[in-house]
N, C-alpha and C. Protein backbone atom coordinates (compact mmCIF):
# COMPACT_ATOMS: atom_id res chain seq x y z
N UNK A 1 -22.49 -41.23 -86.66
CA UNK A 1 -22.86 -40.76 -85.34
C UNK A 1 -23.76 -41.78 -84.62
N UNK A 2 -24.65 -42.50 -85.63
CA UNK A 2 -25.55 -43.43 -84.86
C UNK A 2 -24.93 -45.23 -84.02
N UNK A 3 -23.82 -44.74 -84.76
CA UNK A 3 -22.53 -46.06 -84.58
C UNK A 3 -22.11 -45.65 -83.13
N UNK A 4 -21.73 -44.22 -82.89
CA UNK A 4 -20.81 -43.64 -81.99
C UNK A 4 -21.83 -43.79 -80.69
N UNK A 5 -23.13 -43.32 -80.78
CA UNK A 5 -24.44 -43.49 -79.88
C UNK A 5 -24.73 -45.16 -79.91
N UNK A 6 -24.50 -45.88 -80.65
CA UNK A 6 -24.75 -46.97 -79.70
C UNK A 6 -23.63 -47.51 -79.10
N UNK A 7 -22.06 -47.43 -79.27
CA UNK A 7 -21.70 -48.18 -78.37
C UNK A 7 -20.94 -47.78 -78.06
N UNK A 8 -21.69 -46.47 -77.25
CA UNK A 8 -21.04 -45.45 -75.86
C UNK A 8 -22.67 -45.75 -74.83
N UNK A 9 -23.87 -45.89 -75.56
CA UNK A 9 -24.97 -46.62 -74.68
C UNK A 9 -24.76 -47.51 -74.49
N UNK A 10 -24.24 -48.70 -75.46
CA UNK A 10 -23.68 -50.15 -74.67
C UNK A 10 -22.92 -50.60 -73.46
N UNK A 11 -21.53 -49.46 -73.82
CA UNK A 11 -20.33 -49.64 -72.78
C UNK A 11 -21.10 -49.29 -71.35
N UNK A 12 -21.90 -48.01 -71.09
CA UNK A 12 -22.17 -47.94 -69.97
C UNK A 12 -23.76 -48.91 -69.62
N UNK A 13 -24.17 -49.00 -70.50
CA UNK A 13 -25.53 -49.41 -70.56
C UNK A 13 -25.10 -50.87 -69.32
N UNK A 14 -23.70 -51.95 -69.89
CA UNK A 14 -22.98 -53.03 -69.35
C UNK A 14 -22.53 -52.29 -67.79
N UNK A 15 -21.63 -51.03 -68.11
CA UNK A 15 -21.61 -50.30 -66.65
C UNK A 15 -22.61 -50.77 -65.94
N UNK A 16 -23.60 -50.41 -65.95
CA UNK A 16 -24.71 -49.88 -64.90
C UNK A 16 -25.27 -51.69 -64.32
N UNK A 17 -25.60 -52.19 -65.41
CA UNK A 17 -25.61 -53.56 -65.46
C UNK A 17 -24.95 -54.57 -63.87
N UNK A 18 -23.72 -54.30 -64.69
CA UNK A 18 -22.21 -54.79 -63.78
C UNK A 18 -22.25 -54.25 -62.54
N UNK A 19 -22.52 -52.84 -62.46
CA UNK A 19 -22.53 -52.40 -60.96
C UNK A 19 -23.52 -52.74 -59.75
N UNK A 20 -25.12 -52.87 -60.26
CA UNK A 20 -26.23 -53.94 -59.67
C UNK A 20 -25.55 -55.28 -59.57
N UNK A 21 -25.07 -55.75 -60.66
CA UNK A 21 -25.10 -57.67 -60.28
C UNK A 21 -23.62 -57.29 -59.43
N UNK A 22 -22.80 -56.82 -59.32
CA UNK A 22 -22.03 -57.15 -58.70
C UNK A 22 -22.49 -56.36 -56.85
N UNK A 23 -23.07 -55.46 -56.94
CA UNK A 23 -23.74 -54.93 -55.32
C UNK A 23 -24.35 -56.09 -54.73
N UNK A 24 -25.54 -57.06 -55.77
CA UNK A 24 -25.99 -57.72 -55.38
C UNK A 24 -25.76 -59.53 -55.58
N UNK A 25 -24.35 -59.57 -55.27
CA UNK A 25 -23.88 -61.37 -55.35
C UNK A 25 -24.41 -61.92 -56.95
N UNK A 26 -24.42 -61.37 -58.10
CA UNK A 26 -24.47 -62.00 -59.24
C UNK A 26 -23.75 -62.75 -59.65
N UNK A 27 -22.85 -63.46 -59.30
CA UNK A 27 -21.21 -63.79 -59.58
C UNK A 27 -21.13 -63.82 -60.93
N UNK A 28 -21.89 -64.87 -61.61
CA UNK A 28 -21.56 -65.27 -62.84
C UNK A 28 -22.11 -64.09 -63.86
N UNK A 29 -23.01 -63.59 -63.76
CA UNK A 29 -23.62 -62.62 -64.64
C UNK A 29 -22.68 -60.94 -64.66
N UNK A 30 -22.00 -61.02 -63.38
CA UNK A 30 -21.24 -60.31 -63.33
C UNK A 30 -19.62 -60.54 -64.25
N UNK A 31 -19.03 -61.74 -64.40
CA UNK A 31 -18.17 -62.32 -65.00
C UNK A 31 -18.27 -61.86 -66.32
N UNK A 32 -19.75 -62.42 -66.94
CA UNK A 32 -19.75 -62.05 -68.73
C UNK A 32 -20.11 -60.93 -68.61
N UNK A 33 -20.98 -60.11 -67.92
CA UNK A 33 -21.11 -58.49 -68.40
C UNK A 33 -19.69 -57.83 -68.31
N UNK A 34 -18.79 -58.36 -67.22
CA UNK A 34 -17.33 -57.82 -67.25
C UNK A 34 -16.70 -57.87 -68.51
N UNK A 35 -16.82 -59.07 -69.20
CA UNK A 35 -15.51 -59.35 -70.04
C UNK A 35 -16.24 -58.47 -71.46
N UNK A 36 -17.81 -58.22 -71.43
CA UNK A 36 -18.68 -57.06 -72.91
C UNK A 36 -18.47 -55.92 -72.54
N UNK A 37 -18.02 -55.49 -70.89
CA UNK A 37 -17.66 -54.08 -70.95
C UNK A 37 -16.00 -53.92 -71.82
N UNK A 38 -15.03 -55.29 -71.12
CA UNK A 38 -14.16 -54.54 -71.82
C UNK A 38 -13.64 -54.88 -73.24
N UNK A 39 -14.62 -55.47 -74.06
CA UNK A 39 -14.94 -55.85 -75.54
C UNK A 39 -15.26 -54.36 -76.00
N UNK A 40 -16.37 -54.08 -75.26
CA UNK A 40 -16.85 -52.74 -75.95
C UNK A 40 -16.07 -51.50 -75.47
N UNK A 41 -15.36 -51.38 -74.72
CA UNK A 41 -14.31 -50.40 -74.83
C UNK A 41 -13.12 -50.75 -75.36
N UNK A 42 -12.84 -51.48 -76.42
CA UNK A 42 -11.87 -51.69 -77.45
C UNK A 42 -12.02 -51.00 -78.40
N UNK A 43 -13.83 -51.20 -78.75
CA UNK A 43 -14.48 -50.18 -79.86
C UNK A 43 -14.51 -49.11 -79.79
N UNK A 44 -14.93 -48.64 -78.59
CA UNK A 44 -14.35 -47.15 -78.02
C UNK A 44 -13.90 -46.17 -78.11
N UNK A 45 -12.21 -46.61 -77.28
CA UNK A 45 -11.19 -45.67 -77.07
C UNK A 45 -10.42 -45.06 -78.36
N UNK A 46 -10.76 -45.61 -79.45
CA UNK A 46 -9.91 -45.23 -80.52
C UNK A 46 -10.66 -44.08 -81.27
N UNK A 47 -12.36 -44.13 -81.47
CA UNK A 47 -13.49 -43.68 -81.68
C UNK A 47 -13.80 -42.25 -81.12
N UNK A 48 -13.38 -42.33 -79.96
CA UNK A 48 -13.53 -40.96 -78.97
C UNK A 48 -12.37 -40.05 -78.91
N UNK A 49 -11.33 -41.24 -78.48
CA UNK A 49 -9.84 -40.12 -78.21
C UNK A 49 -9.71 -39.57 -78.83
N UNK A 50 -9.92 -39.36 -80.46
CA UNK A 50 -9.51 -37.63 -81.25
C UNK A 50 -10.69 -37.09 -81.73
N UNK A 51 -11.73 -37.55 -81.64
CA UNK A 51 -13.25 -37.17 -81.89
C UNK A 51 -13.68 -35.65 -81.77
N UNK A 52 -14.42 -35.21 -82.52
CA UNK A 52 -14.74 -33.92 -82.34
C UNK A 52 -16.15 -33.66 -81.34
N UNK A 53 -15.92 -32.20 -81.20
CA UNK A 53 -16.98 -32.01 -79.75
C UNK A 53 -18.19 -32.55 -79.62
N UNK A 54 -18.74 -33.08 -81.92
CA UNK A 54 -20.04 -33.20 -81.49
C UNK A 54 -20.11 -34.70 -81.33
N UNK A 55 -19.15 -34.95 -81.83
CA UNK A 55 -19.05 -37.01 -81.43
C UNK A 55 -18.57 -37.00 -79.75
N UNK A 56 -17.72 -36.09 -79.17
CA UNK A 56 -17.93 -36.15 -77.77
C UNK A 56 -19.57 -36.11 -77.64
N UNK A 57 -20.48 -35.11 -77.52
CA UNK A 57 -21.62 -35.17 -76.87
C UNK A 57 -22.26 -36.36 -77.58
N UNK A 58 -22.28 -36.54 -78.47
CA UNK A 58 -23.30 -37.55 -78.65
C UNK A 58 -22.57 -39.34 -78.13
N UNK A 59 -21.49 -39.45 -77.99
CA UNK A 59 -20.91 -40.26 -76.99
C UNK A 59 -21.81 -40.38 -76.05
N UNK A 60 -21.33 -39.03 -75.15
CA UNK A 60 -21.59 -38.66 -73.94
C UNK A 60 -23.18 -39.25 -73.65
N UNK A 61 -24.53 -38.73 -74.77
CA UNK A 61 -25.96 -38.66 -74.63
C UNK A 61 -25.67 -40.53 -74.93
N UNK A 62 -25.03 -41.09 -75.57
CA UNK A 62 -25.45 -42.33 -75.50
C UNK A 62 -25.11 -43.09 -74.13
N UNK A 63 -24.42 -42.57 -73.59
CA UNK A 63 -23.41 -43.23 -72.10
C UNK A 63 -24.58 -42.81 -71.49
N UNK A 64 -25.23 -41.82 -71.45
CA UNK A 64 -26.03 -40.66 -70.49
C UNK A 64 -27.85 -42.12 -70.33
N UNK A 65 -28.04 -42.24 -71.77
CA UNK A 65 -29.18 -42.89 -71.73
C UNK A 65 -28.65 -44.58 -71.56
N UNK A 66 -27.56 -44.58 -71.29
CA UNK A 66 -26.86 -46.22 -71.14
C UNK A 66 -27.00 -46.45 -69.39
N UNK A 67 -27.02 -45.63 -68.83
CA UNK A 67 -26.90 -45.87 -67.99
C UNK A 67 -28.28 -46.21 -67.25
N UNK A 68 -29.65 -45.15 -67.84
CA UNK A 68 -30.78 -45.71 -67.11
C UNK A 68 -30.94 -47.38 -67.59
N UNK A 69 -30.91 -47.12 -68.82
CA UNK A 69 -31.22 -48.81 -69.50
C UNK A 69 -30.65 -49.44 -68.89
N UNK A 70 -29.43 -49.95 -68.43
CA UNK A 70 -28.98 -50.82 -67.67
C UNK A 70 -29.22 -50.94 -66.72
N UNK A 71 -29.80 -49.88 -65.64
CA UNK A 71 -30.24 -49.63 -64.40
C UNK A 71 -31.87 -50.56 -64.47
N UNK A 72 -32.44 -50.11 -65.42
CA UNK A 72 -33.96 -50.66 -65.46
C UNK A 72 -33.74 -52.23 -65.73
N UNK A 73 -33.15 -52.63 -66.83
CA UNK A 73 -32.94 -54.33 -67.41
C UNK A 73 -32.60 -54.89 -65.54
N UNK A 74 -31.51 -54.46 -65.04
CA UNK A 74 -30.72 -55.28 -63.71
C UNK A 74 -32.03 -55.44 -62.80
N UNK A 75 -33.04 -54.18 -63.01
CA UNK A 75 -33.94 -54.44 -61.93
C UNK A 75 -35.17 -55.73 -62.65
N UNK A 76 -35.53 -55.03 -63.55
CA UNK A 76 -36.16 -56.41 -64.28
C UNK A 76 -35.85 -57.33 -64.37
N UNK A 77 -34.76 -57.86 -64.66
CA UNK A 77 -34.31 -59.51 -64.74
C UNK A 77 -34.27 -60.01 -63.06
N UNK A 78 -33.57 -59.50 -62.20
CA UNK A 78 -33.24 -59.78 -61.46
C UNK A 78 -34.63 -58.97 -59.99
């Protein structure tokens, strides 16, 4: 489960990331966070698609806390 929680926080954690640098002209930083989002949804889709309800939510709580983290790092670095 602690496998499944980190890289459903990663995939979006890169989401949230990607969506700042690309609002705000990142070009290049936008390029490599693109190509780790779709690295880490390789790991993913296979992980989730028959998963049971409680590996859905805890997916879900890692995507859920992926998203501030990436939100906070884009504002910090940048």
């Amino acid at each position: 489960m602690k496998s499944l929680f980190f890289t459903a926080w990663l995939q979006v954690f890169l989401v949230a990331l990607n969506t700042w640098q690309i609002a705000n002209g990142k070009f290049v930083g936008a390029l490599l966070v693109g190509f780790g989002i779709s690295l880490a949804w390789t790991f993913n889709i296979k992980r989730i698609a028959i998963g049971s309800w409680a590996e859905r939510l805890v997916y879900s709580s890692g995507a859920c806390l992926g998203t501030g983290s990436g939100i906070l790092l884009a504002n910090w670095i940048y």
